[in-house]
N, C-alpha and C. Protein backbone atom coordinates (compact mmCIF):
# COMPACT_ATOMS: atom_id res chain seq x y z
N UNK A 1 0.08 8.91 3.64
CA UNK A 1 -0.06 7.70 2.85
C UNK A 1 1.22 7.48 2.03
N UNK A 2 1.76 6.43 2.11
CA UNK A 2 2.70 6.03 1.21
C UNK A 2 2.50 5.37 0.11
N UNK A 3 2.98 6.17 -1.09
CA UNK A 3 2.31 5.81 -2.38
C UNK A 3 4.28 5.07 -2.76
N UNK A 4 4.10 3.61 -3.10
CA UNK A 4 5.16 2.80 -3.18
C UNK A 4 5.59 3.14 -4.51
N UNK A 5 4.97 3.15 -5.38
CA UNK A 5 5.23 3.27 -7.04
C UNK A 5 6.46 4.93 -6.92
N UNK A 6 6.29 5.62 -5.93
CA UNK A 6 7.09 6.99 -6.20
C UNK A 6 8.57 6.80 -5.62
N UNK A 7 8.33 5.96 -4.55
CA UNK A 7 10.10 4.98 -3.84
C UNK A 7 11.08 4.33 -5.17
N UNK A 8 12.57 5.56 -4.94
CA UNK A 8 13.25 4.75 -5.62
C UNK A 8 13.65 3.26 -5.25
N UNK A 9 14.03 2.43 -6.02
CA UNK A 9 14.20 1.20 -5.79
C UNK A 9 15.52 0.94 -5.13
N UNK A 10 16.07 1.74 -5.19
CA UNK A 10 17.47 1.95 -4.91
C UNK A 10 17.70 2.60 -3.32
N UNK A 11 16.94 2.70 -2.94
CA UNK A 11 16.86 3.63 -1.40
C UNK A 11 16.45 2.79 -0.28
N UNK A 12 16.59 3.22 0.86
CA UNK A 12 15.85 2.86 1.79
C UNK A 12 14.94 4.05 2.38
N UNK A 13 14.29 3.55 3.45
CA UNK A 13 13.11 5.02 3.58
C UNK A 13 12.68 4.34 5.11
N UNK A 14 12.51 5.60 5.96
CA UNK A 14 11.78 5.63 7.15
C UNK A 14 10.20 5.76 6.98
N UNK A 15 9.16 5.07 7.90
CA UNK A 15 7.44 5.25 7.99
C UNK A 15 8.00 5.38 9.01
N UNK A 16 6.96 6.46 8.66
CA UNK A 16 6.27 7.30 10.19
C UNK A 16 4.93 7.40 10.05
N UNK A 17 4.43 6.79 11.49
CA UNK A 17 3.00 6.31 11.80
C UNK A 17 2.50 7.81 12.39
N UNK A 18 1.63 8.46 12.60
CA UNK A 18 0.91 9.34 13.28
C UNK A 18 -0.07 8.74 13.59
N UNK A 19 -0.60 7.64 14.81
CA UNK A 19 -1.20 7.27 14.99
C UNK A 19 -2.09 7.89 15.77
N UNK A 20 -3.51 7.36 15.91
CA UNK A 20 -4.52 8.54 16.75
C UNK A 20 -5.43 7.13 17.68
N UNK A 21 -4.74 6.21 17.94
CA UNK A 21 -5.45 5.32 19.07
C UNK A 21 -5.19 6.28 20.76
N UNK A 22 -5.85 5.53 21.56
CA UNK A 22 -5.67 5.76 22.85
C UNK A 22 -3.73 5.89 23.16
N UNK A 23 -3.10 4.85 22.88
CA UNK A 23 -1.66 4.51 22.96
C UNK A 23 -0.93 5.29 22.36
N UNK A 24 -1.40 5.15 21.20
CA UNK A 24 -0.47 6.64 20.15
C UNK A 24 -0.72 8.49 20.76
N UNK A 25 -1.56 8.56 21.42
CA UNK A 25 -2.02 9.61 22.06
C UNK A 25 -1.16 10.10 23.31
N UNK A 26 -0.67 8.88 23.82
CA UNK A 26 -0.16 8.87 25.07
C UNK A 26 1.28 8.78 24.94
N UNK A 27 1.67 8.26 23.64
CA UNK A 27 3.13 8.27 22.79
C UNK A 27 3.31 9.51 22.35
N UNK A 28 2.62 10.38 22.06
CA UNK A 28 2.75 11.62 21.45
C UNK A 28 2.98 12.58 22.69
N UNK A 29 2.08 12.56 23.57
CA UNK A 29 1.95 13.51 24.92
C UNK A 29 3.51 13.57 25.74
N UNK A 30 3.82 11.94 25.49
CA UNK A 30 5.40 11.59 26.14
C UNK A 30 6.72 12.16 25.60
N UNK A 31 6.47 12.38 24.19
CA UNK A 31 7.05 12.50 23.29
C UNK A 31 7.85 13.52 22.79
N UNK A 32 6.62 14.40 22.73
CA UNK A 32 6.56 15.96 22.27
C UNK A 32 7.82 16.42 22.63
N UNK A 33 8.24 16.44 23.81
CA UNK A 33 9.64 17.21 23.71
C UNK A 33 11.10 16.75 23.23
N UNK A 34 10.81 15.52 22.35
CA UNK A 34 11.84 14.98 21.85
C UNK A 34 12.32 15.63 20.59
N UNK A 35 10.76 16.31 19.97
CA UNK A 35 10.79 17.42 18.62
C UNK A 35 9.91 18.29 18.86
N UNK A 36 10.36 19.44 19.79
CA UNK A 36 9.41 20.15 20.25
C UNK A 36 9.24 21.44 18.98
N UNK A 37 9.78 21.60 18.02
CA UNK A 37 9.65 22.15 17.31
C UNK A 37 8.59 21.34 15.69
N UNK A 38 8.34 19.87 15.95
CA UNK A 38 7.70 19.42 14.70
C UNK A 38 5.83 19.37 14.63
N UNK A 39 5.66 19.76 13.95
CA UNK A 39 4.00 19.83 13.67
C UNK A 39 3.02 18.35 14.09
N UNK A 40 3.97 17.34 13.71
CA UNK A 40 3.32 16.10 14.27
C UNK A 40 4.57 15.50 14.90
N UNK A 41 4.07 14.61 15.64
CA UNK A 41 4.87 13.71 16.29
C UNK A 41 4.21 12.10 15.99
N UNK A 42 5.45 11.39 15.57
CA UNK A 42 4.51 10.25 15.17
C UNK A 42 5.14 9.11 16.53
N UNK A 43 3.75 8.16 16.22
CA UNK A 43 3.88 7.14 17.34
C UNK A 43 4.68 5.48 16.96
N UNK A 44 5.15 5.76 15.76
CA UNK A 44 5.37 4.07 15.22
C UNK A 44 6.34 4.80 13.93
N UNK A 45 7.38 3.83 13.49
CA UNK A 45 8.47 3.80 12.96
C UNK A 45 8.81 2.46 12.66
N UNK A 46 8.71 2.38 10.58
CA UNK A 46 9.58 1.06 10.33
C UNK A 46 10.42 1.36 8.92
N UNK A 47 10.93 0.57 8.66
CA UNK A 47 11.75 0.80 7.48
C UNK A 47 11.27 0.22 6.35
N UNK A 48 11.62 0.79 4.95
CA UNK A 48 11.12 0.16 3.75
C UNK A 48 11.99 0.15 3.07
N UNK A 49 11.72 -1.57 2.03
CA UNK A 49 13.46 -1.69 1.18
C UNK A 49 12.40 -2.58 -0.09
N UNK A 50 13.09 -2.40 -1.00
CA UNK A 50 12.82 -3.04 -1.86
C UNK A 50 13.94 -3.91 -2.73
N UNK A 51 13.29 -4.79 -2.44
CA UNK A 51 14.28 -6.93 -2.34
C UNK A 51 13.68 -7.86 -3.22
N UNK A 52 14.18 -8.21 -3.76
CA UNK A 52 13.71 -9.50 -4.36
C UNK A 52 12.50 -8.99 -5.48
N UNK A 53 12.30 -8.32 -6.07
CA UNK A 53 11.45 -7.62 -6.71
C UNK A 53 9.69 -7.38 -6.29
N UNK A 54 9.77 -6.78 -4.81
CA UNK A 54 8.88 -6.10 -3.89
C UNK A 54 9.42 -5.68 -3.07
N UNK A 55 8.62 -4.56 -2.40
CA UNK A 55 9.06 -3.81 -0.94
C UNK A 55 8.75 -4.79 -0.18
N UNK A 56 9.32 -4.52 0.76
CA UNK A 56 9.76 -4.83 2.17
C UNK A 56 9.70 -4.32 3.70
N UNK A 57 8.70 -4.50 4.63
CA UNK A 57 8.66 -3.49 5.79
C UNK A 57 9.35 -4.33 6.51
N UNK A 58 10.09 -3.33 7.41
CA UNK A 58 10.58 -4.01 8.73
C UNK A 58 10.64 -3.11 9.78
N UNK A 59 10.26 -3.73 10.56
CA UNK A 59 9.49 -3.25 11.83
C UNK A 59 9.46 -3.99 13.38
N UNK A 60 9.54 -3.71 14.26
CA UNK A 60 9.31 -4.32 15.54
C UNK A 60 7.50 -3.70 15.95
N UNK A 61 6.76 -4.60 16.61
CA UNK A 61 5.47 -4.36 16.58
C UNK A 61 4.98 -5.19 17.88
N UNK A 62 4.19 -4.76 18.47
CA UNK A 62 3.45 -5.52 19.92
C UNK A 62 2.60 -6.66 19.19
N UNK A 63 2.03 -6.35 18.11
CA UNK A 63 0.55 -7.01 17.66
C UNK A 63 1.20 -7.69 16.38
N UNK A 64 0.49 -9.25 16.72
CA UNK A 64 1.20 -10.13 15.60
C UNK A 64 0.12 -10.36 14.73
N UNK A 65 0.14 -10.98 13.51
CA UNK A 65 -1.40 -10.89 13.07
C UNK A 65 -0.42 -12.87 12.52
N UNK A 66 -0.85 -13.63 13.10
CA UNK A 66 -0.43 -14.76 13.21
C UNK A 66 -1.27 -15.40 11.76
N UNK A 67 -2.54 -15.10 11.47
CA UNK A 67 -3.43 -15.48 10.67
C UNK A 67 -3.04 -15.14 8.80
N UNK A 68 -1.43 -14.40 9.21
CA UNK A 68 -1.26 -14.14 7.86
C UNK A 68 0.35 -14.17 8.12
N UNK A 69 0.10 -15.02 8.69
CA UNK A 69 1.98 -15.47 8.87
C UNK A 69 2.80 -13.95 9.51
N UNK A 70 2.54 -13.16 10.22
CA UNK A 70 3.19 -12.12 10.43
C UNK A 70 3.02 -11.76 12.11
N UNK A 71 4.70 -12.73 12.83
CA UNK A 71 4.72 -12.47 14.06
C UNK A 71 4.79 -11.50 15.01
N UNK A 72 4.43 -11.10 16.21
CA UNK A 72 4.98 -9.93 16.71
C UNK A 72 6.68 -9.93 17.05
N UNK A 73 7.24 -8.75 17.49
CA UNK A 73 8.28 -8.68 17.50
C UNK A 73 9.31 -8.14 16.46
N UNK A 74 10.34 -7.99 16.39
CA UNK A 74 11.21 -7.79 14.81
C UNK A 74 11.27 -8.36 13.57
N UNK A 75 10.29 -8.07 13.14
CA UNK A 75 10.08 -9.01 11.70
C UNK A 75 9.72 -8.33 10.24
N UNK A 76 10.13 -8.82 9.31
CA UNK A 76 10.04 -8.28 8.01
C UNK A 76 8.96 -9.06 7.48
N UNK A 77 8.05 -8.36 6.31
CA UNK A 77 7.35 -8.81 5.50
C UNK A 77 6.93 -8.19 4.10
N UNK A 78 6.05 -8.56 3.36
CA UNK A 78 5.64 -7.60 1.97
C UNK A 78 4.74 -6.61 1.95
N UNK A 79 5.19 -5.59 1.22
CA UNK A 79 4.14 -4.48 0.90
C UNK A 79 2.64 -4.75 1.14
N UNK A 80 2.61 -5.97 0.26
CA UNK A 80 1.08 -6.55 -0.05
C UNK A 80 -0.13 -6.21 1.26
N UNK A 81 1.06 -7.26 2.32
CA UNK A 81 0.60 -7.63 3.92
C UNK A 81 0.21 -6.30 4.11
N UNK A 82 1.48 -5.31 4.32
CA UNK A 82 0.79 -4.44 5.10
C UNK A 82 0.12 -3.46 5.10
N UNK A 83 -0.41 -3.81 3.43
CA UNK A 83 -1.44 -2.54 3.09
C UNK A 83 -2.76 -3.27 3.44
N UNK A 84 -2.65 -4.43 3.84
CA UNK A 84 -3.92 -5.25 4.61
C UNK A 84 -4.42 -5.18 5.77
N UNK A 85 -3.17 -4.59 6.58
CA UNK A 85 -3.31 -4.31 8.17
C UNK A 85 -3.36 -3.04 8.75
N UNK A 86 -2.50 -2.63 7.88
CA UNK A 86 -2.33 -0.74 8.48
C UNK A 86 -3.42 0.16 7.65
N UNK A 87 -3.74 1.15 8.42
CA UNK A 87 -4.42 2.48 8.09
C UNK A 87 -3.27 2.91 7.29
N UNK A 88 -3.19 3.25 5.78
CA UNK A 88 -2.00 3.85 5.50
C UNK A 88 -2.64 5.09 5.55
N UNK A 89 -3.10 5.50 5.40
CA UNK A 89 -3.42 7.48 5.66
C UNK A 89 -2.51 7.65 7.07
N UNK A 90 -2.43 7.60 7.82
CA UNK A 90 -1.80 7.15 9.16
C UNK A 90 -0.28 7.58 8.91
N UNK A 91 0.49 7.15 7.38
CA UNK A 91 1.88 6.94 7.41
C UNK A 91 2.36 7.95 6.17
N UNK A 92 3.74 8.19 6.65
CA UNK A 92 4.30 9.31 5.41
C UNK A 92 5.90 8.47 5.34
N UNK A 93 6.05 9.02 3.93
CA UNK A 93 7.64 7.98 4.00
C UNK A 93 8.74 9.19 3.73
N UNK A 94 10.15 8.91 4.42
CA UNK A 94 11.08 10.02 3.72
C UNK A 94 12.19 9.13 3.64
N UNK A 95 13.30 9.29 2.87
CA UNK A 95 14.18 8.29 2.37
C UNK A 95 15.18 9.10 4.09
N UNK A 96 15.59 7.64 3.97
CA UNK A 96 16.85 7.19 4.94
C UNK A 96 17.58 6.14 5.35
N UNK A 97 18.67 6.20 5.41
CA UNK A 97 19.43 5.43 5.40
C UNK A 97 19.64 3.96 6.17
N UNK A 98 19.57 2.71 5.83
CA UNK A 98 19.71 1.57 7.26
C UNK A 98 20.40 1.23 6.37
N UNK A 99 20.94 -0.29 7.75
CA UNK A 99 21.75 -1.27 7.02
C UNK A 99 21.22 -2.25 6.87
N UNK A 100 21.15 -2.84 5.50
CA UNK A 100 20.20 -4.25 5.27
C UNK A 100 20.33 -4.91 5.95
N UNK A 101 21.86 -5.59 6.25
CA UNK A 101 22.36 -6.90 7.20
C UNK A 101 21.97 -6.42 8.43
N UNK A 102 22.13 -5.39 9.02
CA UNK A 102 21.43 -5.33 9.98
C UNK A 102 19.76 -5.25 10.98
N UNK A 103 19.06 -4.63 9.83
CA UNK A 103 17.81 -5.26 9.69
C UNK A 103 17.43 -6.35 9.41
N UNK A 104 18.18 -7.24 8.79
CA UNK A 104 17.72 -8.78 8.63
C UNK A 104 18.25 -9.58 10.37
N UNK A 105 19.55 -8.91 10.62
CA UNK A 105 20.53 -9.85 11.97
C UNK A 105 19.17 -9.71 13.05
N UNK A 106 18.10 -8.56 12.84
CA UNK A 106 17.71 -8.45 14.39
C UNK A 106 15.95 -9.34 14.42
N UNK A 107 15.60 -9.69 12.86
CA UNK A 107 14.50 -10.29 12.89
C UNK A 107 14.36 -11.45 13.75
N UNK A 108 13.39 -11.75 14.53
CA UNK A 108 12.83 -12.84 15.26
C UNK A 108 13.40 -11.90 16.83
N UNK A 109 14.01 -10.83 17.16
CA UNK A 109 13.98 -10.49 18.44
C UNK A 109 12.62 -10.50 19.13
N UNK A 110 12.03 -10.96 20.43
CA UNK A 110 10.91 -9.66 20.70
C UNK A 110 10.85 -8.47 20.78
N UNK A 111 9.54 -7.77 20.90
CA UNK A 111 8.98 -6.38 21.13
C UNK A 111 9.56 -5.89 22.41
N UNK A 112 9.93 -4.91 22.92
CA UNK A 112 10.57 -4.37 24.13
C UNK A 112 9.45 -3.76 24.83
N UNK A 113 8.28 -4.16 25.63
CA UNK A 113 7.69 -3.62 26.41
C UNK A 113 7.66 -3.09 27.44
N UNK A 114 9.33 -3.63 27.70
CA UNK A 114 9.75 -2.76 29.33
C UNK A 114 10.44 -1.03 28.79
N UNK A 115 11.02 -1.54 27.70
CA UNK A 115 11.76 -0.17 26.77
C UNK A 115 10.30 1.27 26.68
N UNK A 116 9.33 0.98 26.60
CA UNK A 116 8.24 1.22 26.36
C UNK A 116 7.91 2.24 27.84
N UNK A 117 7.94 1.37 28.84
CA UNK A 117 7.29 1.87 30.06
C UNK A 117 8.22 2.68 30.71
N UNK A 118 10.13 2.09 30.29
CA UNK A 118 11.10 3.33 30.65
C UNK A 118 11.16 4.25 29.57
N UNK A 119 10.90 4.46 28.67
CA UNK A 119 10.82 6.14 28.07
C UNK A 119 9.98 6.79 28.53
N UNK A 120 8.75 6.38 28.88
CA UNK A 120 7.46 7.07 29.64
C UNK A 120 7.98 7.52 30.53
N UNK A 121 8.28 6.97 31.47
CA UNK A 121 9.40 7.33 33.24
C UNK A 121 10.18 8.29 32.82
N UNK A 122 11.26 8.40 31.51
CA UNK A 122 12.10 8.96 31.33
C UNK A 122 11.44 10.67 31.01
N UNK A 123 10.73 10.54 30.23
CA UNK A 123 9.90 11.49 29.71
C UNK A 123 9.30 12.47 31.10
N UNK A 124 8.85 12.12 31.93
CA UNK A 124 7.96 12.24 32.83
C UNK A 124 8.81 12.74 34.07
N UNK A 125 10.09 12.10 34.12
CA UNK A 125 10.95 12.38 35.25
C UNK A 125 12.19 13.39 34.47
N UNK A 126 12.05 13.74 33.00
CA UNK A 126 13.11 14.39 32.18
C UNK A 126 14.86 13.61 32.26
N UNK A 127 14.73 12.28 32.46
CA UNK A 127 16.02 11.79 32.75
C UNK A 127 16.19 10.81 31.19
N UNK A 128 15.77 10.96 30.37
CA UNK A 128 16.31 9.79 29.01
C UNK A 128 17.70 9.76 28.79
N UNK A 129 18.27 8.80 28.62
CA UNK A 129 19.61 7.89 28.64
C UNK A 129 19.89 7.41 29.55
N UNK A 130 19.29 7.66 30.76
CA UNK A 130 20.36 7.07 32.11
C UNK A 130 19.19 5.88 32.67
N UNK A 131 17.88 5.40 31.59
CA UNK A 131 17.38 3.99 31.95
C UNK A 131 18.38 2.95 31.47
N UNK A 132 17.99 1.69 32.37
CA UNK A 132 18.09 0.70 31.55
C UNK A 132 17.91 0.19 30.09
N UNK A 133 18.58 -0.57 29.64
CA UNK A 133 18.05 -1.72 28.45
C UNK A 133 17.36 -2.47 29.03
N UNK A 134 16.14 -2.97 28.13
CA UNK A 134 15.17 -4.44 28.75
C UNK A 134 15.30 -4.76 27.59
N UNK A 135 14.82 -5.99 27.65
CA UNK A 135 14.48 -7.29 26.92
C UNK A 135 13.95 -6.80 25.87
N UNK A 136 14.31 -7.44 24.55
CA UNK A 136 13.41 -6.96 23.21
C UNK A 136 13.80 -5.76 22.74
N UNK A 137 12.99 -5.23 21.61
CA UNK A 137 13.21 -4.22 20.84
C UNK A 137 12.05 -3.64 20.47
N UNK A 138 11.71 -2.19 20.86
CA UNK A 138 10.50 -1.11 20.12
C UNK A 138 11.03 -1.16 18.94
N UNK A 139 10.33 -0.20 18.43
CA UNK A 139 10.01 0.09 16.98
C UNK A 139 11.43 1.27 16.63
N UNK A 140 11.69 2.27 17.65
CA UNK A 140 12.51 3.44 17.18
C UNK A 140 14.07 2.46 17.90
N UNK A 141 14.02 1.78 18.83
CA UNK A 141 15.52 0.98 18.93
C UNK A 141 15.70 0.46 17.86
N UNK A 142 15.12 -0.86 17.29
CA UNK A 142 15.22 -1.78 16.23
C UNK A 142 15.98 -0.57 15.15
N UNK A 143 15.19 0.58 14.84
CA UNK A 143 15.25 1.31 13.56
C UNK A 143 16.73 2.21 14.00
N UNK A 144 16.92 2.72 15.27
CA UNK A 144 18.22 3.24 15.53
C UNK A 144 19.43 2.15 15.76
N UNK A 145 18.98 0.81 15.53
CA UNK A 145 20.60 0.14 15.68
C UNK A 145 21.00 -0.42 14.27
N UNK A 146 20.01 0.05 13.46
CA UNK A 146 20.35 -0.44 11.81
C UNK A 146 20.28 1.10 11.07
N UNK A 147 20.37 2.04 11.90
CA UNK A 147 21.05 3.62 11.19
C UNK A 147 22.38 4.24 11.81
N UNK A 148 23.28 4.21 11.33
CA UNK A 148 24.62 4.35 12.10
C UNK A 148 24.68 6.07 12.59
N UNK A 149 23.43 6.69 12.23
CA UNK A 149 23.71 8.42 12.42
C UNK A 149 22.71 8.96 13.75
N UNK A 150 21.47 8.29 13.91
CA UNK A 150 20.35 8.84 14.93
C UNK A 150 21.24 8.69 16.62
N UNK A 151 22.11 7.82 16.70
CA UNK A 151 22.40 7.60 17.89
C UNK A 151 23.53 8.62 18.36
N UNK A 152 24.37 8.84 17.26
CA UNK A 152 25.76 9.83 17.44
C UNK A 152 24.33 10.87 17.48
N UNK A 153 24.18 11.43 17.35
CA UNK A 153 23.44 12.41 16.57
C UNK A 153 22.67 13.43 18.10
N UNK A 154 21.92 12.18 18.78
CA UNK A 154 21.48 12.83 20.34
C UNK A 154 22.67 12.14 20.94
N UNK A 155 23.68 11.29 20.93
CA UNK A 155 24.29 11.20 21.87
C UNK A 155 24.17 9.70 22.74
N UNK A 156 23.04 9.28 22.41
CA UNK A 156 22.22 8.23 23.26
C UNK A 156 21.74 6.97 23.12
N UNK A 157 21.97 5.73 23.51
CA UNK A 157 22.14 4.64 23.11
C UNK A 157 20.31 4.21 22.59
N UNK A 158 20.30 3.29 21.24
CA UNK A 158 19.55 2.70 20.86
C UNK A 158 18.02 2.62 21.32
N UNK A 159 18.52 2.27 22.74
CA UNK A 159 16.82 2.06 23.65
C UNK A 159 16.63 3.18 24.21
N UNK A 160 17.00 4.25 24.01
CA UNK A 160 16.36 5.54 24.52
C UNK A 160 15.82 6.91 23.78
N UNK A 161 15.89 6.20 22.16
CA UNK A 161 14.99 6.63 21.09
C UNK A 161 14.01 6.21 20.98
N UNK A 162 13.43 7.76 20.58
CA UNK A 162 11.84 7.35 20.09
C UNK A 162 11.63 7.60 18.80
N UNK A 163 9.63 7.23 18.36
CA UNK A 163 9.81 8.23 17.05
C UNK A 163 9.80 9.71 16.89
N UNK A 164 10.14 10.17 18.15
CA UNK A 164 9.75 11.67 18.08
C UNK A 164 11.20 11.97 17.68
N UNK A 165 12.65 11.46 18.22
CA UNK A 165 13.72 11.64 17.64
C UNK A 165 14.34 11.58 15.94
N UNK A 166 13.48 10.46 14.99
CA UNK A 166 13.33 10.41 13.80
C UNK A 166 12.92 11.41 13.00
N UNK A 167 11.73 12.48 13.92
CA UNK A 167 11.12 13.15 13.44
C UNK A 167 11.59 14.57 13.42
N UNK A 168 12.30 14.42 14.86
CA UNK A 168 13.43 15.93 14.52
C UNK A 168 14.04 15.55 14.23
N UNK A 169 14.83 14.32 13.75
CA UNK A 169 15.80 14.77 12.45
C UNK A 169 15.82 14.84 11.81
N UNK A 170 14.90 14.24 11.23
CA UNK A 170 14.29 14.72 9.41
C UNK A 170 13.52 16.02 10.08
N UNK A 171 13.04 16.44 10.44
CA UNK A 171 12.94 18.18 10.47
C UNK A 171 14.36 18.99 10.38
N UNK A 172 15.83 18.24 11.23
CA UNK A 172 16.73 19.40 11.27
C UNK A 172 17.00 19.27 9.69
N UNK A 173 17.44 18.25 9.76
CA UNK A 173 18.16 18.46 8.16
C UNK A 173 16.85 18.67 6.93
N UNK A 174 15.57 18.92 7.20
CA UNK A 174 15.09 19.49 5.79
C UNK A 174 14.92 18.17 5.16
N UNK A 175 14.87 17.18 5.87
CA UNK A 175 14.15 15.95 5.02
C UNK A 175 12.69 15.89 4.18
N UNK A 176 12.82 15.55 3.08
CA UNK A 176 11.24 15.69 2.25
C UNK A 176 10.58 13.82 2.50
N UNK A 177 9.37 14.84 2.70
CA UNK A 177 8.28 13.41 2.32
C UNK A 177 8.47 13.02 0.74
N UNK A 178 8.59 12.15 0.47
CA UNK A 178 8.21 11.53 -0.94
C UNK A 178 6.93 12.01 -1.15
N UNK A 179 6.51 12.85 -1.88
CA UNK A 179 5.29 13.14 -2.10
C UNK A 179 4.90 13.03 -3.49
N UNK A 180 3.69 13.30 -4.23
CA UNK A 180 3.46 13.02 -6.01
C UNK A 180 3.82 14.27 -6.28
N UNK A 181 3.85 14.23 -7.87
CA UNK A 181 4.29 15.22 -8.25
C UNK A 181 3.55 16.51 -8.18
N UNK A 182 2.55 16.42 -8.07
CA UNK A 182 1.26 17.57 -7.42
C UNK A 182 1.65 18.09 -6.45
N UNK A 183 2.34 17.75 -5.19
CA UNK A 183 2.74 18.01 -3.99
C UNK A 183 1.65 17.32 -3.03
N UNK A 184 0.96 16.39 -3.42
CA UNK A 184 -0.06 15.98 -2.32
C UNK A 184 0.97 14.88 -2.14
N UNK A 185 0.21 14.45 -0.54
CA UNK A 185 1.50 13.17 -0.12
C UNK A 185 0.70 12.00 -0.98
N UNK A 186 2.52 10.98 -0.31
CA UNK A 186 2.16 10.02 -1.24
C UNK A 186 1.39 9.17 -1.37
């Protein structure tokens, strides 16, 4: 759970979803050896900024919730929204680095659903980097072309990250959850 009141204002910060649907199940199974050393593997990845005096998610997403102004695809919105839509028990936050302008340049892209079905292939056949780019943007591209370090880092262009790559790297380097001061998360 991400408790917002503990986010400096001054930071940016990665969510990480651990999702437990049918899809997130099958994201995790694909996954696993991207951080074969991390306790969870999460299925969804967005960024949080705080602008204009509220946070800010931004995110690429399959599912639009049109009924509250919030399209699918690469799009930003308020805290408010998405403590309306998401399971936050589901999400943990750890500070990291993006670039604003660049999270704003990629809003209104679509969702990458072909990106989606080649990491699966990739996963499955052990070949990741040598797919194609498709159309649109997942959730861990969008978030690796507005962090200038995840891509040097494996080596590997934008669309062939996942969130399991986010997740070993905040495992290598010893990244902390924002947690309360109790040590329970946030």
């Amino acid at each position: 759970m991400i408790n917002f009141e503990l986010l400096d204002k001054r930071r940016t910060y990665i969510g990480l979803q651990y999702g437990t649907s049918f899809i997130a199940k099958q994201i995790k199974k694909y996954s696993k050896e991207y951080a074969p050393n991390s306790k969870e593997i999460p299925t969804h990845v967005l960024a949080l900024k705080y602008r204009f005096g509220t946070w800010w998610i931004y995110e690429s997403h399959a599912d639009g919730h049109k009924n509250m102004g919030i399209p699918s695809g690469v799009r930003r919105y308020k805290q408010e929204l998405w403590e309306q839509i998401e399971n936050q028990d589901e999400f943990k936050a750890f500070p990291m680095k993006f670039s604003i302008k660049k999270l704003e340049d990629y809003i209104g892209q679509p969702y990458g659903t072909g990106d989606i079905k080649e990491l699966m292939k990739a996963s499955i056949f052990n070949s990741n980097g040598k797919q194609k780019d498709r159309k649109g943007l997942i959730c861990s591209e969008y978030l690796a072309l507005c962090n200038d370090e995840i891509c040097k880092y494996y080596n590997l262009p934008a669309w062939c990250i996942t969130p399991a790559h986010f997740q070993n790297i905040i495992d290598a380097n010893g990244i902390e959850e924002v947690k309360r001061e109790n040590g329970e998360n946030g």
